[in-house]
N, C-alpha and C. Protein backbone atom coordinates (compact mmCIF):
# COMPACT_ATOMS: atom_id res chain seq x y z
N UNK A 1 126.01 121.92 126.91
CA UNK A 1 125.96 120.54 126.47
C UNK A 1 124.52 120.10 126.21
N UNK A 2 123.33 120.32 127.13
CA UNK A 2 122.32 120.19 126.93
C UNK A 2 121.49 121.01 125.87
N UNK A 3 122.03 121.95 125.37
CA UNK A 3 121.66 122.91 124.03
C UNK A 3 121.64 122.17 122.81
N UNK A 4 122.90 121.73 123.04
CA UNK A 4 123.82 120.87 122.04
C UNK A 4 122.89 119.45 121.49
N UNK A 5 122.92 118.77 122.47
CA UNK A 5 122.00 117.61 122.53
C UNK A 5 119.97 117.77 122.07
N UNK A 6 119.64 119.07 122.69
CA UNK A 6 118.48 119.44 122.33
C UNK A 6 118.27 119.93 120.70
N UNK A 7 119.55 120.57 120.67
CA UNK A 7 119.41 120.77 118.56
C UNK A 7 119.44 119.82 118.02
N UNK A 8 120.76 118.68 118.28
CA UNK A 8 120.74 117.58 117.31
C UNK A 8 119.35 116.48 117.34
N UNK A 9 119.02 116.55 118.21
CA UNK A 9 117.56 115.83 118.91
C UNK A 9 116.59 115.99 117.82
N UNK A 10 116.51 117.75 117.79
CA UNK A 10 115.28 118.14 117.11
C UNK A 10 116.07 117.87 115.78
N UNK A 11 117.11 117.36 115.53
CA UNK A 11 117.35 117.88 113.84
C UNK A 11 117.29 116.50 113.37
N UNK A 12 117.44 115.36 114.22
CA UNK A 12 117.17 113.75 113.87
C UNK A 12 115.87 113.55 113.98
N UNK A 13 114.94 114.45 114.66
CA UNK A 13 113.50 114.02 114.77
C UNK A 13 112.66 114.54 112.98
N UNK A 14 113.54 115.88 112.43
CA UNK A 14 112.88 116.69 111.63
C UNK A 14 113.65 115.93 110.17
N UNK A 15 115.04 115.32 110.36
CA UNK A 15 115.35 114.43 109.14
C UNK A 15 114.46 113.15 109.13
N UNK A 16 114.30 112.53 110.36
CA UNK A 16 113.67 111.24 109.82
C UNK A 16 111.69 111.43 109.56
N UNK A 17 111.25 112.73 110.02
CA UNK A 17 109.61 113.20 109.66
C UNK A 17 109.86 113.17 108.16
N UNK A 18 111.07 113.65 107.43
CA UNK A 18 111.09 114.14 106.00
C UNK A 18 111.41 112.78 105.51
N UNK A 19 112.70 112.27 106.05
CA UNK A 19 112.40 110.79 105.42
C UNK A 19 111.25 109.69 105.16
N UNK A 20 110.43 110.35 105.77
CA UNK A 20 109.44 109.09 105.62
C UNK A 20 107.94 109.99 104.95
N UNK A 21 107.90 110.97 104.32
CA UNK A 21 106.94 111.81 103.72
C UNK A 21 106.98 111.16 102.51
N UNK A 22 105.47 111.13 102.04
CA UNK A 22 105.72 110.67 101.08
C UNK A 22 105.92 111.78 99.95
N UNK A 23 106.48 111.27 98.99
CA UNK A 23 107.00 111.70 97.80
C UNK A 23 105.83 111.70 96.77
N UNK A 24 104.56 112.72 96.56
CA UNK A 24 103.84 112.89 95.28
C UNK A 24 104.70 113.21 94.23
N UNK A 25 105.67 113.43 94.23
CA UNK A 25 105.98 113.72 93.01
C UNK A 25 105.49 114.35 91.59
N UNK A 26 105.11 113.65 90.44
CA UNK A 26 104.47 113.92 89.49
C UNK A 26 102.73 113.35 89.54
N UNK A 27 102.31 112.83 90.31
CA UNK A 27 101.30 112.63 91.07
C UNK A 27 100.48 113.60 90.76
N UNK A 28 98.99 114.11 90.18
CA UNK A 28 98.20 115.20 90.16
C UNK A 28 97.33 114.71 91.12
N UNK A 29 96.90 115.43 92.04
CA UNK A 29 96.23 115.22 93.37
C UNK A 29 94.57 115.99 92.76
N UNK A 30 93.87 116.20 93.08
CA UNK A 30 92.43 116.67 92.57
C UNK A 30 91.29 116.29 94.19
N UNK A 31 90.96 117.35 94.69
CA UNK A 31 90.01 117.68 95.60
C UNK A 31 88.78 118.68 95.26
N UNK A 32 87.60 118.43 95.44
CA UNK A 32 86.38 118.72 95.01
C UNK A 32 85.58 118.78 96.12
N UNK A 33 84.91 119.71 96.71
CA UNK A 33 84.63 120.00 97.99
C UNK A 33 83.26 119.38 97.77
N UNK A 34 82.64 118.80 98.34
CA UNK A 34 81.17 118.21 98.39
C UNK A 34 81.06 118.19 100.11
N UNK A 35 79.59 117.21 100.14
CA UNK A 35 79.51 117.49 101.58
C UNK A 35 80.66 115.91 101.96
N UNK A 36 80.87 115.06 101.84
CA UNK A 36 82.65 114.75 101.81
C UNK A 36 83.22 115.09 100.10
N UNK A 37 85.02 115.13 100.46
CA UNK A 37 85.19 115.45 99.73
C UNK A 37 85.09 114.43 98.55
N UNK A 38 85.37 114.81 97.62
CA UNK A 38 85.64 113.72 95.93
C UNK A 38 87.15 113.84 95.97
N UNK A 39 88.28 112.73 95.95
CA UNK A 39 89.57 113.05 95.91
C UNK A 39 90.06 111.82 95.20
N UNK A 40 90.90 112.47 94.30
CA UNK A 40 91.63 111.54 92.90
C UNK A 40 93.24 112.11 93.22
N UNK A 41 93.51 110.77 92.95
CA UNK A 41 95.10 110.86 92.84
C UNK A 41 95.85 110.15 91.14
N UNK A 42 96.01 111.32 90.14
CA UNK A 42 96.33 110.33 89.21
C UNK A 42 97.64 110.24 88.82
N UNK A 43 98.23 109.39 88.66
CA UNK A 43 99.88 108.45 88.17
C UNK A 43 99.73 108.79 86.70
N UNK A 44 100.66 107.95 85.80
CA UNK A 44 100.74 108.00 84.37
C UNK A 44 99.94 106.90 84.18
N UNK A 45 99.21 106.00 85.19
CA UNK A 45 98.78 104.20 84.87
C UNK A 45 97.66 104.26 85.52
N UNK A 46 97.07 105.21 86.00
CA UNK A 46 95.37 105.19 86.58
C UNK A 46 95.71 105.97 87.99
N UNK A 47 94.65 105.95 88.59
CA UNK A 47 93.65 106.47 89.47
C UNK A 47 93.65 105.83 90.69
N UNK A 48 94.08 106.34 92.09
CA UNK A 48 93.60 105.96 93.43
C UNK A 48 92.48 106.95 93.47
N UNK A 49 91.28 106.24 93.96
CA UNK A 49 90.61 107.48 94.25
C UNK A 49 89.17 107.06 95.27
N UNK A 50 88.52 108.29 96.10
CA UNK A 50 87.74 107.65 96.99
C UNK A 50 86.31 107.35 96.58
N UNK A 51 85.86 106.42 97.48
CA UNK A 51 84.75 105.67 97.17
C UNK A 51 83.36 106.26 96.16
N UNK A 52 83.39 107.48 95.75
CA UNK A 52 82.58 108.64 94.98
C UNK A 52 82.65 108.30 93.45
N UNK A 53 83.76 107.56 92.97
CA UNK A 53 84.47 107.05 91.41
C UNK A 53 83.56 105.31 91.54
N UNK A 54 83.02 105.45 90.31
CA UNK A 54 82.31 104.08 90.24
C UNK A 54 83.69 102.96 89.55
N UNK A 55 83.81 101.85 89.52
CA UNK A 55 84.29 101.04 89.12
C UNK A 55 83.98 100.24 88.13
N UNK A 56 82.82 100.34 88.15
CA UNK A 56 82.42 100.18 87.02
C UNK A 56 82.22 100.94 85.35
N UNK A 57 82.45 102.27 85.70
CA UNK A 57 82.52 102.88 84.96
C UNK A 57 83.88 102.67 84.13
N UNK A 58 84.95 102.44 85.14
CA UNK A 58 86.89 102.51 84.66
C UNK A 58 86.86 100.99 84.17
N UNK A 59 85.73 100.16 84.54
CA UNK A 59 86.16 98.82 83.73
C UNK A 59 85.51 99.06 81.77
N UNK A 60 84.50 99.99 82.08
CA UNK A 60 83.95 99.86 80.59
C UNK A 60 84.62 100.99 79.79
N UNK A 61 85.75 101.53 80.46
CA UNK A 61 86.61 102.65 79.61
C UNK A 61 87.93 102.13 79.73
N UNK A 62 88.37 101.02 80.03
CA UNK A 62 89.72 100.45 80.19
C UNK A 62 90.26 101.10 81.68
N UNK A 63 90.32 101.84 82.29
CA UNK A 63 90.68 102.71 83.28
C UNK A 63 91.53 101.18 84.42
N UNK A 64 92.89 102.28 84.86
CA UNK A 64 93.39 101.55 85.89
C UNK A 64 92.76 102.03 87.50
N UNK A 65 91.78 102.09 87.79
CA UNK A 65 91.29 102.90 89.37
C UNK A 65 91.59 101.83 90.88
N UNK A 66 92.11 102.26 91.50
CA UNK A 66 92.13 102.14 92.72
C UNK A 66 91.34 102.42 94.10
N UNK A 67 89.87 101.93 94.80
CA UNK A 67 88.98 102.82 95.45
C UNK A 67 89.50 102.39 97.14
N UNK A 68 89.66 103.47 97.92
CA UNK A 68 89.78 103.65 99.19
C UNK A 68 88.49 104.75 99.37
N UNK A 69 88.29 103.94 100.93
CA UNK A 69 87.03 104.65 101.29
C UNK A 69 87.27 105.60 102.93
N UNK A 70 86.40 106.35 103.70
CA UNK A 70 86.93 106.66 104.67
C UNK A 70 87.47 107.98 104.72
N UNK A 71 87.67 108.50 103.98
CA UNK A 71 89.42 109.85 103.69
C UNK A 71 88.42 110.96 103.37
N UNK A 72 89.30 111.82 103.86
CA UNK A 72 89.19 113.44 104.11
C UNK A 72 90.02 114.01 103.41
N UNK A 73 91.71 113.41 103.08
CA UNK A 73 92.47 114.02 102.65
C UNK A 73 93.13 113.28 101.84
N UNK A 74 94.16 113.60 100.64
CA UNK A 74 94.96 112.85 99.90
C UNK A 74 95.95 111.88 101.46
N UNK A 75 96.44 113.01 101.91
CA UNK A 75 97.12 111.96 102.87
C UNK A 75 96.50 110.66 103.71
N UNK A 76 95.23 110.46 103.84
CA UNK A 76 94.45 109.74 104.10
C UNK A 76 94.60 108.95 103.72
N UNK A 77 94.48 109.11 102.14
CA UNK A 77 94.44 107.63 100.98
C UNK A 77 95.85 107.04 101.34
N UNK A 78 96.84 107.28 101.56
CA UNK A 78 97.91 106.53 101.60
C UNK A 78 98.21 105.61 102.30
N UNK A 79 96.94 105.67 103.74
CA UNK A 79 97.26 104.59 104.74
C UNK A 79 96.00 103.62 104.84
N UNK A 80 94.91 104.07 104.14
CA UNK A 80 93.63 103.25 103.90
C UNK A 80 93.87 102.10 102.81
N UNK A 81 93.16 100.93 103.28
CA UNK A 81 93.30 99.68 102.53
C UNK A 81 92.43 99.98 101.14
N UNK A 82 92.48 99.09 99.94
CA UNK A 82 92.38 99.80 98.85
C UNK A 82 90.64 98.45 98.93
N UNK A 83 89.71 98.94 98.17
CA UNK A 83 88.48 98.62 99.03
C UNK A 83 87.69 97.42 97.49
N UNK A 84 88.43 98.09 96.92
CA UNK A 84 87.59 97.80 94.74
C UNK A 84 88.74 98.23 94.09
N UNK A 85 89.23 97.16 93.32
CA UNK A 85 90.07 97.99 91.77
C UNK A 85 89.25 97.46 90.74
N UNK A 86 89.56 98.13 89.65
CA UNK A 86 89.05 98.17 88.25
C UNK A 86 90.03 96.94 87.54
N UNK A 87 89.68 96.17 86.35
CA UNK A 87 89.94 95.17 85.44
C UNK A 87 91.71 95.87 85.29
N UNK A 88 91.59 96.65 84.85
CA UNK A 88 92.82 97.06 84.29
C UNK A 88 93.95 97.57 85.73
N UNK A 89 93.36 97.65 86.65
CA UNK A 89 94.75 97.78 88.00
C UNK A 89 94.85 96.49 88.55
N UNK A 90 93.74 95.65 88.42
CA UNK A 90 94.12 94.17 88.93
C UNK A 90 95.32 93.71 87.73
N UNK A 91 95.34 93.98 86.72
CA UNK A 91 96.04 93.58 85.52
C UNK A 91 97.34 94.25 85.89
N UNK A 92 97.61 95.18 86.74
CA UNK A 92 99.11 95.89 86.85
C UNK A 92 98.91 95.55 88.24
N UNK A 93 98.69 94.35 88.87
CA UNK A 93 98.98 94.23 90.45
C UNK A 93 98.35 94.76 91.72
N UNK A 94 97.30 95.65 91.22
CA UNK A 94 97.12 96.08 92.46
C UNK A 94 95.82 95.26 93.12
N UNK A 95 95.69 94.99 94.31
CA UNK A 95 94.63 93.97 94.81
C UNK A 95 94.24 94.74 96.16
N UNK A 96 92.91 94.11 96.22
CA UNK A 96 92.13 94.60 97.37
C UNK A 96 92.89 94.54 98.60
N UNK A 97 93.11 95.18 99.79
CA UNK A 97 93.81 95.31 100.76
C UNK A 97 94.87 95.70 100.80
N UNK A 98 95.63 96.24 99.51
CA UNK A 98 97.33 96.44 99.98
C UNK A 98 96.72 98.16 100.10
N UNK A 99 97.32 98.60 100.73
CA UNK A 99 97.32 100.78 101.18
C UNK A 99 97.35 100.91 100.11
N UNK A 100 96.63 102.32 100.11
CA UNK A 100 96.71 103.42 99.28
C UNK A 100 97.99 104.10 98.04
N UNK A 101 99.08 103.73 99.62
CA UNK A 101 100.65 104.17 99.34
C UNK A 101 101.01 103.42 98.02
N UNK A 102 100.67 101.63 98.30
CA UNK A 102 101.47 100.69 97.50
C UNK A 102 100.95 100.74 96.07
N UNK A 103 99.39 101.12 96.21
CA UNK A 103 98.69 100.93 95.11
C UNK A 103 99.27 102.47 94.22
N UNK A 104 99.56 103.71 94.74
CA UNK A 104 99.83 104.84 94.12
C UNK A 104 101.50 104.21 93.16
N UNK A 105 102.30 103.48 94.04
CA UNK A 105 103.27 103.22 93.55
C UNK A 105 103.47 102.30 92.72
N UNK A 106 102.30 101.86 92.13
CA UNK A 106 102.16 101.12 90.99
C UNK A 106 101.68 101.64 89.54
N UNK A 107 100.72 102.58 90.58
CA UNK A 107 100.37 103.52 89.28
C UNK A 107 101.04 104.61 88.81
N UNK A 108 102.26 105.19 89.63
CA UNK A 108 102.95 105.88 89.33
C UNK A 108 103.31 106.26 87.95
């Protein structure tokens, strides 16, 4: 009985880890080893990406960018507050402070 209870345990702990992963999907992820890394996440509608991407640059090329600072890893960006957007992601919603996550799912 206690076998029993110990599988289903582990198998509700390992469905709800997967339920809540996020989904990159069609997402192109891009890591560039420096002494931190350079890491871009691009959608079909712009760019999350870390503090290394000027913003100013994506306002004078139309660019939708998203900047989180802090991160080591793509998974990083998803829970870091978003720090600077560019003209054109304020224009599709995305604003200073919402995560990484919300801002990717706009640019999706």
């Amino acid at each position: 009985m206690i076998k029993i209870i110990g599988t289903a345990l582990a198998l509700a702990l390992t469905t709800s880890a997967q339920a809540t992963e996020f989904d990159w999907g069609k997402l192109k992820r891009e890591h560039i080893e420096l002494q931190l890394p350079l890491l871009t996440v691009q959608g079909s509608k712009g760019i999350l990406a870390c503090a290394y991407i000027d913003v100013e640059t994506c306002n004078k090329t139309n660019e939708a960018c998203a900047i989180v600072s802090g991160v080591k890893t793509h998974e990083d960006m998803l829970q870091r507050p978003i720090i600077r957007v560019s003209k054109a992601a304020s224009e599709l919603g995305i604003k200073q402070g919402m995560t990484g996550e919300q801002a990717l799912e706009i640019l999706r």
